[in-house]
Protein backbone atom coordinates (compact mmCIF):
# COMPACT_ATOMS: atom_id res chain seq x y z
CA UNK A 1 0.00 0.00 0.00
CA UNK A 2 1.14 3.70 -0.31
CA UNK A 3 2.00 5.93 2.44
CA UNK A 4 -1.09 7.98 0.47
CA UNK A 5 -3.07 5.73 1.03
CA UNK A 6 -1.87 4.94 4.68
CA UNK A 7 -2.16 7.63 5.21
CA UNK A 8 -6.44 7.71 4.64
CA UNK A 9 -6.87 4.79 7.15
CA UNK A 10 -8.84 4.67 10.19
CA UNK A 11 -7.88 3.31 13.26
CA UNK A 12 -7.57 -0.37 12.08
CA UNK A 13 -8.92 0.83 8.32
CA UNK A 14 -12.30 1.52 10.45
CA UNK A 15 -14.58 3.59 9.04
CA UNK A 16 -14.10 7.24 9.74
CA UNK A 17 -16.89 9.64 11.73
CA UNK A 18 -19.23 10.32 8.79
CA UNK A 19 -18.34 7.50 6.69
CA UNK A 20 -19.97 4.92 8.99
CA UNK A 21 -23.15 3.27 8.26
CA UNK A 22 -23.59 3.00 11.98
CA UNK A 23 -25.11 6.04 14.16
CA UNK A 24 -24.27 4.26 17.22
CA UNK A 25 -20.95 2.60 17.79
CA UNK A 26 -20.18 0.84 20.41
CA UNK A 27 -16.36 1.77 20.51
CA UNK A 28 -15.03 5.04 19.30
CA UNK A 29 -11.54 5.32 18.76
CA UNK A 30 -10.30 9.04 19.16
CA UNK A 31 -6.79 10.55 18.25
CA UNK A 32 -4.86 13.14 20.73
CA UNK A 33 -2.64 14.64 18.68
CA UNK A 34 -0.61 16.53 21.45
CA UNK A 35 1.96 16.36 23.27
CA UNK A 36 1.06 18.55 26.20
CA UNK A 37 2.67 17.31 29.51
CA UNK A 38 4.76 15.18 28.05
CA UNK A 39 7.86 14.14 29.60
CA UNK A 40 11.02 12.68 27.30
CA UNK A 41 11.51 12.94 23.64
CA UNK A 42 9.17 14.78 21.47
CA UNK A 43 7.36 14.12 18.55
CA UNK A 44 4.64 11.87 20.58
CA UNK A 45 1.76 14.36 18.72
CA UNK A 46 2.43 12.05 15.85
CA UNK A 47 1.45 9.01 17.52
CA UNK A 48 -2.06 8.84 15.76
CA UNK A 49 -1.16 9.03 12.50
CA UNK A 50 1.36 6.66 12.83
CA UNK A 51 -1.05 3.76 14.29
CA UNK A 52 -3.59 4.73 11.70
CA UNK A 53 -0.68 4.39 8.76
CA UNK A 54 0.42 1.33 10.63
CA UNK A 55 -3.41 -0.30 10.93
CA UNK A 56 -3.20 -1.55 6.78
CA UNK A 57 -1.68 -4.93 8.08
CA UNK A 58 -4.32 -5.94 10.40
CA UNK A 59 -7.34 -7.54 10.19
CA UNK A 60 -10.89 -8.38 12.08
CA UNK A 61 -10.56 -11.58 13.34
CA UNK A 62 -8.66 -12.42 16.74
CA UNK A 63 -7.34 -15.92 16.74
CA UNK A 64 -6.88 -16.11 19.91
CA UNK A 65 -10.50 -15.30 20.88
CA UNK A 66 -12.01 -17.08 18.60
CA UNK A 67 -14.19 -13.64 17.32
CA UNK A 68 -14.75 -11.61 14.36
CA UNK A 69 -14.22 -8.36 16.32
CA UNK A 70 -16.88 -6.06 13.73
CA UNK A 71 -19.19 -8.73 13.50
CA UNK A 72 -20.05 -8.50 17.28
CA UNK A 73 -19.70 -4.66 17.80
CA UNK A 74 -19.57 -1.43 15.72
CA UNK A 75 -16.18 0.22 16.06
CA UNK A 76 -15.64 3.75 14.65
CA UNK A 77 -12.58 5.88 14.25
CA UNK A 78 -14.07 9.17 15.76
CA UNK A 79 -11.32 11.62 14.28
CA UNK A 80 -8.94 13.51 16.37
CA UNK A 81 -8.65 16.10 19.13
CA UNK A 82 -7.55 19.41 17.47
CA UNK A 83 -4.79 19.06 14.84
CA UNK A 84 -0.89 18.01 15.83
CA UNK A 85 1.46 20.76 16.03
CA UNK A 86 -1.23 23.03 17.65
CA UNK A 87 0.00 23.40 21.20
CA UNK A 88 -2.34 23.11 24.14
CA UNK A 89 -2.06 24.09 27.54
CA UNK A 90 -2.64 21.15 30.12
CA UNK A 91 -5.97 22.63 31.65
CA UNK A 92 -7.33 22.72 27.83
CA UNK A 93 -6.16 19.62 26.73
CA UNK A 94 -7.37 17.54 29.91
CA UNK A 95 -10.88 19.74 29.31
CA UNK A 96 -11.49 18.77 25.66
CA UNK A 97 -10.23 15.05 26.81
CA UNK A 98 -12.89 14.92 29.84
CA UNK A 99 -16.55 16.77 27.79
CA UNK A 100 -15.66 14.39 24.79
CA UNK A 101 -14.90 11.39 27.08
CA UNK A 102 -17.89 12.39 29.23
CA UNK A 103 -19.94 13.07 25.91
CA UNK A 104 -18.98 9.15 24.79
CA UNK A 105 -19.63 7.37 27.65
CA UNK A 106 -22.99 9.45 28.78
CA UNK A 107 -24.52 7.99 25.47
CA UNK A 108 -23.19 4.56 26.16
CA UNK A 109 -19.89 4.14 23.87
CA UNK A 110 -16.34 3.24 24.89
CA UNK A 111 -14.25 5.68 24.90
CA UNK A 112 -10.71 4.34 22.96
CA UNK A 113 -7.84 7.48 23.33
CA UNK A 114 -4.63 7.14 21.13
CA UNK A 115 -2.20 9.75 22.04
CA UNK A 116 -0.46 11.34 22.96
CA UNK A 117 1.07 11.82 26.35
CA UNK A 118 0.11 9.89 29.20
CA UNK A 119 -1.51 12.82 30.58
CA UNK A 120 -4.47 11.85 28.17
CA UNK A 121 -5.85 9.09 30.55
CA UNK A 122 -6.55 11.87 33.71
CA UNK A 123 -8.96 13.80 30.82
CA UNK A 124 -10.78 10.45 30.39
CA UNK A 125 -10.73 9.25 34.24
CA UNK A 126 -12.65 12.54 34.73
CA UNK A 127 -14.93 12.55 31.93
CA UNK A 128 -15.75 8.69 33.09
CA UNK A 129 -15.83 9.51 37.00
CA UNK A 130 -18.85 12.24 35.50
CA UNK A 131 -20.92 10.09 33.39
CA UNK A 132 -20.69 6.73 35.64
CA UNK A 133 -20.84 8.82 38.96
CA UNK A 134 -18.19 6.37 40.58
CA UNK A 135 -14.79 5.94 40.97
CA UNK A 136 -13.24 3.05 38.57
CA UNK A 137 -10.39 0.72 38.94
CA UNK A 138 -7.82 1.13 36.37
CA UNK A 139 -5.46 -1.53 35.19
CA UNK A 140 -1.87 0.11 34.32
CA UNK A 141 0.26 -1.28 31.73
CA UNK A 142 3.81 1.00 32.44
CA UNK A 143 7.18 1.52 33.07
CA UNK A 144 6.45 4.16 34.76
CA UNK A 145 4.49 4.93 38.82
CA UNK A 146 3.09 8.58 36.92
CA UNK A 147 2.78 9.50 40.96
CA UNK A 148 5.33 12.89 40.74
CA UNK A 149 3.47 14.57 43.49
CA UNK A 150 2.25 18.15 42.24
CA UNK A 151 3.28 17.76 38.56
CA UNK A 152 1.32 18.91 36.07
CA UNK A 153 2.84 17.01 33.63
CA UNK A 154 2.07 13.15 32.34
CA UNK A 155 4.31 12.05 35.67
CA UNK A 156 2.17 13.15 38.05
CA UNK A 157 -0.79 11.80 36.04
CA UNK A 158 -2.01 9.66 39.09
CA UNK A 159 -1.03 11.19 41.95
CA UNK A 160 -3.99 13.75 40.87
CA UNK A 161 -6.09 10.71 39.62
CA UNK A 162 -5.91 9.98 43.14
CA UNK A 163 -6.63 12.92 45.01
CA UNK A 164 -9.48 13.84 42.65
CA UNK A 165 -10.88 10.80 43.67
CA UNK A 166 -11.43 9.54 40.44
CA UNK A 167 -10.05 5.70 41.19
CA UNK A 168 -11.66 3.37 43.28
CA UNK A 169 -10.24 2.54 46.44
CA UNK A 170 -7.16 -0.34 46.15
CA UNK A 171 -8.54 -0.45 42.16
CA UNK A 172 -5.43 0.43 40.70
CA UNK A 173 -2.84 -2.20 39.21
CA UNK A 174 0.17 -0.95 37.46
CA UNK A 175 2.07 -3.97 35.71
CA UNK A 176 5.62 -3.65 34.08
CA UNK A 177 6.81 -1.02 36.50
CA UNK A 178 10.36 -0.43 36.77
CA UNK A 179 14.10 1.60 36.61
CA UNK A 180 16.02 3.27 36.73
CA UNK A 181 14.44 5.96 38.79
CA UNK A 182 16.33 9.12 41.00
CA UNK A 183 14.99 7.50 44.29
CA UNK A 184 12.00 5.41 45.62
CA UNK A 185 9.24 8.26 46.23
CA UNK A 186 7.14 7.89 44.13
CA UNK A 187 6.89 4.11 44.45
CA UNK A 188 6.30 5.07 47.99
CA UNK A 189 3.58 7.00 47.06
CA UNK A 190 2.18 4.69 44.90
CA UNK A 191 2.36 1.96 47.27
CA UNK A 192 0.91 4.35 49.90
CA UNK A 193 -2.36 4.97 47.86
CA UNK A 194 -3.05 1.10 48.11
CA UNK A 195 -1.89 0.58 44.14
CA UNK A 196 -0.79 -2.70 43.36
CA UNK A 197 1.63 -3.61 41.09
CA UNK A 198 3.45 -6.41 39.60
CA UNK A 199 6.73 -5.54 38.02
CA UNK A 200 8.67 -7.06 35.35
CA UNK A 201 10.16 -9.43 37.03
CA UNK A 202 7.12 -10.72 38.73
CA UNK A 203 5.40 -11.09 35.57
CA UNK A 204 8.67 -12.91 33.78
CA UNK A 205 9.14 -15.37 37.03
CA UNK A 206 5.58 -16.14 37.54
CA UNK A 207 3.38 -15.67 34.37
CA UNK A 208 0.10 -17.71 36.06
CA UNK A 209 0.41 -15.63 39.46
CA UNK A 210 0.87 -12.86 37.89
CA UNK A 211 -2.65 -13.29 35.75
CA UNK A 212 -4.38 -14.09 38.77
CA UNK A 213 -3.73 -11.06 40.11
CA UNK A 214 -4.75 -9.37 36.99
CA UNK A 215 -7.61 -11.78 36.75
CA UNK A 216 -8.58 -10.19 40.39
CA UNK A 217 -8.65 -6.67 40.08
CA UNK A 218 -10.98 -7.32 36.31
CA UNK A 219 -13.56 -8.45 38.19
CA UNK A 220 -13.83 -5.43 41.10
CA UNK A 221 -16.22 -3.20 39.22
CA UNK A 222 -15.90 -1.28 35.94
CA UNK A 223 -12.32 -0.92 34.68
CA UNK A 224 -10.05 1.64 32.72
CA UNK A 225 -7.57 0.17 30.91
CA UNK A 226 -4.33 2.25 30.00
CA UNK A 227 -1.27 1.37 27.91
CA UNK A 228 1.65 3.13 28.16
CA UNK A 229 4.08 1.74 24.91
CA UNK A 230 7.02 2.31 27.43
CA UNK A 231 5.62 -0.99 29.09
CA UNK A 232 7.30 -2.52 26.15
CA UNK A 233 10.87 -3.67 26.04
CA UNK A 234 13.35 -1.14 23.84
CA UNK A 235 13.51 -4.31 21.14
CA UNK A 236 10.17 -4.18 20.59
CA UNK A 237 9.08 -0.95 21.27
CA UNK A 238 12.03 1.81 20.40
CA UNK A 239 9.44 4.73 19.38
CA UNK A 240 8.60 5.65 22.83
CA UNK A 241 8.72 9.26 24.64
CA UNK A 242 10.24 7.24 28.31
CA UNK A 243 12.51 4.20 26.90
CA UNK A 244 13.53 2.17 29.55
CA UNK A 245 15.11 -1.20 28.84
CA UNK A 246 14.01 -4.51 30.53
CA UNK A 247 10.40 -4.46 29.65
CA UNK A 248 7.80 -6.79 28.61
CA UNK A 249 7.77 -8.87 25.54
CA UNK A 250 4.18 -8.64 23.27
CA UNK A 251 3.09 -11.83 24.38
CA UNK A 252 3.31 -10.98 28.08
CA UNK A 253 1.22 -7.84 27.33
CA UNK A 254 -1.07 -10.15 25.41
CA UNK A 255 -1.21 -12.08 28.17
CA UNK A 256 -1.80 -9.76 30.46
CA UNK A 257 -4.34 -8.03 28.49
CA UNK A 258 -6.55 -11.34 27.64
CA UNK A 259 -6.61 -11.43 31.65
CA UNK A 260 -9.31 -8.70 31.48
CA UNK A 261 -11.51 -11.06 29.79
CA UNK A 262 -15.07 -10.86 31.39
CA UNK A 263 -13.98 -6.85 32.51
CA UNK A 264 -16.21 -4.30 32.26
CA UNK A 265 -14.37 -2.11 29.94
CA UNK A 266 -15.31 1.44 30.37
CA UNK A 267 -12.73 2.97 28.20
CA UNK A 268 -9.02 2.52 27.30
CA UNK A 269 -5.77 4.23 25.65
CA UNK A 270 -2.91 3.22 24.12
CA UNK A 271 0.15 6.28 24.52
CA UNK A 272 3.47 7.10 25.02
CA UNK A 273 4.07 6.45 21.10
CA UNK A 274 6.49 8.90 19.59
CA UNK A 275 7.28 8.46 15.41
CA UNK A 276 10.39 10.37 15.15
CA UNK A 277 12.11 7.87 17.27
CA UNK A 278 10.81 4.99 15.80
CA UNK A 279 12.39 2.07 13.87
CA UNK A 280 10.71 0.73 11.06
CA UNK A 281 7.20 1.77 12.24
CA UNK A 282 8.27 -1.26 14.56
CA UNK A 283 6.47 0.54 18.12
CA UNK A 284 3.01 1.99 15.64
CA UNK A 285 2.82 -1.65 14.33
CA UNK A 286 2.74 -2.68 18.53
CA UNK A 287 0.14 0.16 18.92
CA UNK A 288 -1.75 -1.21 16.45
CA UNK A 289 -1.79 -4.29 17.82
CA UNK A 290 -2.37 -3.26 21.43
CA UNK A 291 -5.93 -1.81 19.97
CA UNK A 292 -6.44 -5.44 17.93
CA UNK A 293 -6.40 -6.38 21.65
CA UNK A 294 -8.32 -4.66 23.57
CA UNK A 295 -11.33 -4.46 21.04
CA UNK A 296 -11.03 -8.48 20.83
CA UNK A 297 -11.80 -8.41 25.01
CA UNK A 298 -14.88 -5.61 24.48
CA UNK A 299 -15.95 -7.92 21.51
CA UNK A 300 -15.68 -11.30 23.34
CA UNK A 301 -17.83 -9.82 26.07
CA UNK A 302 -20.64 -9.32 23.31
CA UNK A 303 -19.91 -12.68 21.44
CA UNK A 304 -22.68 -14.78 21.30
CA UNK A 305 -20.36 -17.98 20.20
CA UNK A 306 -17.55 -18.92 19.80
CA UNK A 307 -15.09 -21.09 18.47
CA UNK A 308 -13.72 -24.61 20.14
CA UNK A 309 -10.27 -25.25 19.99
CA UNK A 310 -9.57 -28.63 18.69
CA UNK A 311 -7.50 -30.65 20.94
CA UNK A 312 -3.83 -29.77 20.21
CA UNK A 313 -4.81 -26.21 19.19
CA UNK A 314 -2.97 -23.71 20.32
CA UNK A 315 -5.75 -21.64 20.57
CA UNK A 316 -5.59 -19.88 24.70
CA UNK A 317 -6.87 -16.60 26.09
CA UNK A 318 -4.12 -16.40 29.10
CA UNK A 319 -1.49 -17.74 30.57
């Protein structure tokens, strides 16, 4: 295909606002093409339009679910948030974030956010905390605590999550957290608001444990699901605003991911992604992926059947 016409996909070539046959989606996926509060490298106001030019080699059907995603749910790329290269300040970019994330969920849609900084998923925590009128849990996938006391920035993202109140009370599990870091205050902090967590080497050195845990906190009440490309180990991932090395594989993000199954997904976002620093469209084509994902867990929710592994198959939701 031609980077013209990569360039004219949707989020997973889905159908575009206004192109859709569908006045009621069940998913919209929305681009935040800003950079605002971003910490590390820049150029992460690009990351929509690289998943969307990196969404031509995937396809509908999950294998390991069993499911035609779009045959059990109406999934619509819902444009972006302002244009990239258009500064913001953080107070308008987490306002815009919460009325449209409020507006989406208010009529009964999931919210998808692809960014972007990390300080996209505070905008949609407070547009969900106003349209469900409770606190939800959130499930973390990071390198990175985001607890940086007073910051305004994407690292203090849950610090204020948590004093806002917007995250239900020991809801919070942040999985793939690790170095190198100045000192231990902020894991502190973290550890002092009742998160849980499960770092990289918990994950490696006991997969099934680890999915339990995960397994857990889906089931307490309706859930938030962020992921933070930094998650991802440098060979994998090396587009990322925050690289850290010693992170996850894929298939322990799958994994970790397919946990969810049975959530009740609220809304998600995939972020951290940043183009310029990218190999090969390597960490869009992981993006991309990530979204393949998560829509396959919303859809499987909604399946009404579904496929029976043979014997021998290597057909598995989890770990």
């Amino acid at each position: 295909m031609s980077d013209r016409g990569k360039s004219e996909l949707g989020f997973l070539g889905l159908p575009r606002a206004g192109e859709s046959i569908s006045e009621t989606p069940d998913v919209v996926l929305v681009g935040v093409p800003h950079a605002t509060g971003a910490e590390g490298r820049a150029g992460t106001e690009h990351g929509p339009k690289a998943v969307r030019g990196a969404s031509w080699t995937f396809g509908r059907y999950s294998h390991a679910l069993g499911i035609d995603i779009l045959d059990e749910m109406d999934v619509l790329d819902g444009g972006d948030l302002g244009e990239a290269g258009v500064p913001l300040e953080n107070s308008e970019l987490l306002r815009q974030i919460e009325e449209r994330t409020f507006a989406l969920a208010s009529g009964g849609q999931i919210p998808g956010l692809i960014g972007g900084s990390q300080l996209i998923t505070l905008g949609a925590l407070r547009g969900l905390r106003q349209a469900k009128r409770r606190p939800v849990s959130l499930l973390h996938i990071t390198a990175k605590n985001r607890c940086k006391g007073e910051n305004l920035g994407d690292a203090g993202m849950l610090h204020r999550a948590h004093t806002e109140g917007l995250l239900r009370e020991r809801g919070v599990l942040q999985v793939g957290v690790r170095g190198p870091s100045r000192d231990g205050t902020e894991t502190q902090r973290a550890l002092s608001y009742g998160f849980e967590r499960l770092t990289v080497d918990d994950v490696r050195w006991d997969i099934h444990g680890s999915m339990e845990t995960v397994r857990a906190r889906a089931a307490q009440g309706v859930l938030y699901v962020s992921v933070d490309l930094s998650a991802f180990d440098l060979a994998v991932c090396p587009g990322v605003a925050r690289p850290s090395p010693g992170g996850l594989s894929c298939w322990e993000v799958q994994q970790v991911l397919r946990a969810s199954l049975g959530a009740d997904i609220i809304g998600f976002d995939v972020v951290g992604l940043c183009p310029p620093a990218d190999l090969s469209d390597m960490t869009a084509i992981v993006a991309v992926s990530v979204l393949h994902e998560l829509l396959g867990i919303i859809a499987e929710g909604r399946s009404s059947s579904r496929v029976s592994w043979l014997p021998g198959s290597s057909g598995r939701s989890s770990a």
